[in-house]
Protein backbone atom coordinates (compact mmCIF):
# COMPACT_ATOMS: atom_id res chain seq x y z
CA UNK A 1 26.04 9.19 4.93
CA UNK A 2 24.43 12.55 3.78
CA UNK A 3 24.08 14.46 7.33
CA UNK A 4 21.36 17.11 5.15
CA UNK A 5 18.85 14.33 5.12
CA UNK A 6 17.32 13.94 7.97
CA UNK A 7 16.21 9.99 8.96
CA UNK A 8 12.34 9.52 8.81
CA UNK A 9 12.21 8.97 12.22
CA UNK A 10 13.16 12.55 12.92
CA UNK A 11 10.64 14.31 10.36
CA UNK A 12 8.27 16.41 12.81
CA UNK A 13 4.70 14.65 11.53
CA UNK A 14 2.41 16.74 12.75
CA UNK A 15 4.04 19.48 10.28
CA UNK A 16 3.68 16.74 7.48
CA UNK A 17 0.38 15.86 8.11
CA UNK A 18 -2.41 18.36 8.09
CA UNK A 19 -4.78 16.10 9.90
CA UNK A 20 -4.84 13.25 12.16
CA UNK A 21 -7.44 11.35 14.18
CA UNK A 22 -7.40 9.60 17.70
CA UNK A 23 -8.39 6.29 17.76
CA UNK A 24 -12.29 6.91 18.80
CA UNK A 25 -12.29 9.38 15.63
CA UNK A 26 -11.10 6.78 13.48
CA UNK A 27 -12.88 4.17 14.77
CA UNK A 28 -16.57 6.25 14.42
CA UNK A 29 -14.88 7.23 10.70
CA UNK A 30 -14.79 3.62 10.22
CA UNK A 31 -17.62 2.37 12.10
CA UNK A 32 -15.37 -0.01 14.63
CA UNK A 33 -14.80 0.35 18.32
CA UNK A 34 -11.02 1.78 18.96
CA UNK A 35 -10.01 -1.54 20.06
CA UNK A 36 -10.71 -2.82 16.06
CA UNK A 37 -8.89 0.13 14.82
CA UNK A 38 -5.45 -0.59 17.40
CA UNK A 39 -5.46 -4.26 15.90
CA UNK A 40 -5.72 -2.51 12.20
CA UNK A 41 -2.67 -0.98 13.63
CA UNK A 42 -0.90 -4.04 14.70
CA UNK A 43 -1.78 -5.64 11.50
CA UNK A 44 -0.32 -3.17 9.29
CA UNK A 45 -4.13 -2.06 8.03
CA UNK A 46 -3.29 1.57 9.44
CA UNK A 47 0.01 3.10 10.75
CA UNK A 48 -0.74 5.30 13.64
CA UNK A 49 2.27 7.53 16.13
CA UNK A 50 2.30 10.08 18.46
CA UNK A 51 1.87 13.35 16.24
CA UNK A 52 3.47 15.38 19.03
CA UNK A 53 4.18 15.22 22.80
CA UNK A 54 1.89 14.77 25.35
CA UNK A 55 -1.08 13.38 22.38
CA UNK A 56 -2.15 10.04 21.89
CA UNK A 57 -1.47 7.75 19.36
CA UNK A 58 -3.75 8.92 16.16
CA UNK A 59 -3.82 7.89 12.27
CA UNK A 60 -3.59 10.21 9.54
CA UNK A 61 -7.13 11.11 8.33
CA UNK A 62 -5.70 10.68 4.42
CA UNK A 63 -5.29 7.02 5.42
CA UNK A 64 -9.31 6.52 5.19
CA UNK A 65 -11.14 7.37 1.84
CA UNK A 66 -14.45 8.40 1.52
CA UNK A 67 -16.40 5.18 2.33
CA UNK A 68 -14.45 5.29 6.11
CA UNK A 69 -11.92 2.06 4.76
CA UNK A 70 -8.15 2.13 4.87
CA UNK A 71 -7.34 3.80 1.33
CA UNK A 72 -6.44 1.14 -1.54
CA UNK A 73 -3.16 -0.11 -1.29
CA UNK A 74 -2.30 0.99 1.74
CA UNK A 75 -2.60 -1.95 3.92
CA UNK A 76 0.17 -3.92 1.26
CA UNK A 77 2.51 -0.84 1.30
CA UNK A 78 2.43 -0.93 4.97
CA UNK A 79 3.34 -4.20 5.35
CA UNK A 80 5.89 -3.56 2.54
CA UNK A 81 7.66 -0.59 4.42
CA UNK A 82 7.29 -3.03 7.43
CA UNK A 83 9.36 -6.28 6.28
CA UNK A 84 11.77 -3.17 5.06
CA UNK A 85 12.57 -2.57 8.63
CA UNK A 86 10.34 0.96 9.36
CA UNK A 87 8.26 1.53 12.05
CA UNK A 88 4.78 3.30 12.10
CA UNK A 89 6.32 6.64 13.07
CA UNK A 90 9.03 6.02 9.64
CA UNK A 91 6.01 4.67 7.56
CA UNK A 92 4.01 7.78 8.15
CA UNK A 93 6.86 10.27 7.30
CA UNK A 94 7.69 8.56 4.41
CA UNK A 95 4.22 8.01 2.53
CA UNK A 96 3.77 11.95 3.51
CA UNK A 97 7.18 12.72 2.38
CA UNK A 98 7.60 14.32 -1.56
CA UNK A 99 10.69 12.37 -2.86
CA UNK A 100 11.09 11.10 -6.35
CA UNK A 101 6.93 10.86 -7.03
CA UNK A 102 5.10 13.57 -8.98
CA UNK A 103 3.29 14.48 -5.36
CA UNK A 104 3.26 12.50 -2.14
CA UNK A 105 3.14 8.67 -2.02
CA UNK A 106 -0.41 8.89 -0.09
CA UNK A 107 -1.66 11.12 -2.70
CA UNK A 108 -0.80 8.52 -5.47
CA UNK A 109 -2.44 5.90 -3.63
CA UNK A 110 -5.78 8.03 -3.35
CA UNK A 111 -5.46 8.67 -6.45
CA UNK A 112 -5.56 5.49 -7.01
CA UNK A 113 -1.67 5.56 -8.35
CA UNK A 114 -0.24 2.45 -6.25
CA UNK A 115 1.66 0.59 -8.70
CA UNK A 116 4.17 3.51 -8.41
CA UNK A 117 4.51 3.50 -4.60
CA UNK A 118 4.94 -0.18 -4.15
CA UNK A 119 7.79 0.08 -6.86
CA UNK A 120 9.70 2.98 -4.93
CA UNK A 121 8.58 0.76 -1.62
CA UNK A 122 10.38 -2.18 -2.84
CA UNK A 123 13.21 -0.02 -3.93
CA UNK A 124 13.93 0.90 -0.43
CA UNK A 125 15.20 -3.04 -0.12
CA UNK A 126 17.88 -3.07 -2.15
């Protein structure tokens, strides 16, 4: 095992992503109380971690497009990265993460690119 790469678990996420929003924030984004948008969470429709000590759990604001619902494709390639084993926290990293993608797997699936994610996704399982 390559000790350069770090696991996802250990990435530092609030240095990959530029923006995040509490669970209120989201849940105004996306017109739901924050109790709708922690059973999103639990049902793989969002991924949400602790950004940094001492802050509450929060959701990437790249996770909701511009009509305030979870960005196409996401809620599959959650539940994708899921069944492979990852957690939120390791879900997070890697859709923020530039690996073998032209750009970040969260900016192919705003840009409406999805079919390439859920290929490297499945990937992961083999």
């Amino acid at each position: 095992m390559s000790e350069s790469a770090p696991r996802l678990a250990d990435h530092d996420l609030a240095a990959l992503v530029d923006e995040w929003l509490d669970w209120s924030a989201a849940g105004e984004v996306i017109g739901v109380t924050p109790a709708k948008v922690r059973t999103m969470v639990r049902d793989h429709q969002l991924a949400s971690a602790v950004p940094a000590p001492g802050q509450p759990p929060m959701v990437p604001a790249l996770f909701l497009d511009e009509d305030g619902l979870p960005v196409k494709g996401l809620p599959g390639l959650l539940t994708l990265l899921h069944d492979n084993g990852f957690d939120d926290r390791e879900c997070i990293a890697w859709i923020f993460l530039d690996a073998d993608l032209p750009g970040r797997p969260i900016d192919a699936l705003r840009e409406n690119r999805g079919r390439e994610v859920r290929r490297r996704a499945q990937a992961l399982a083999l």
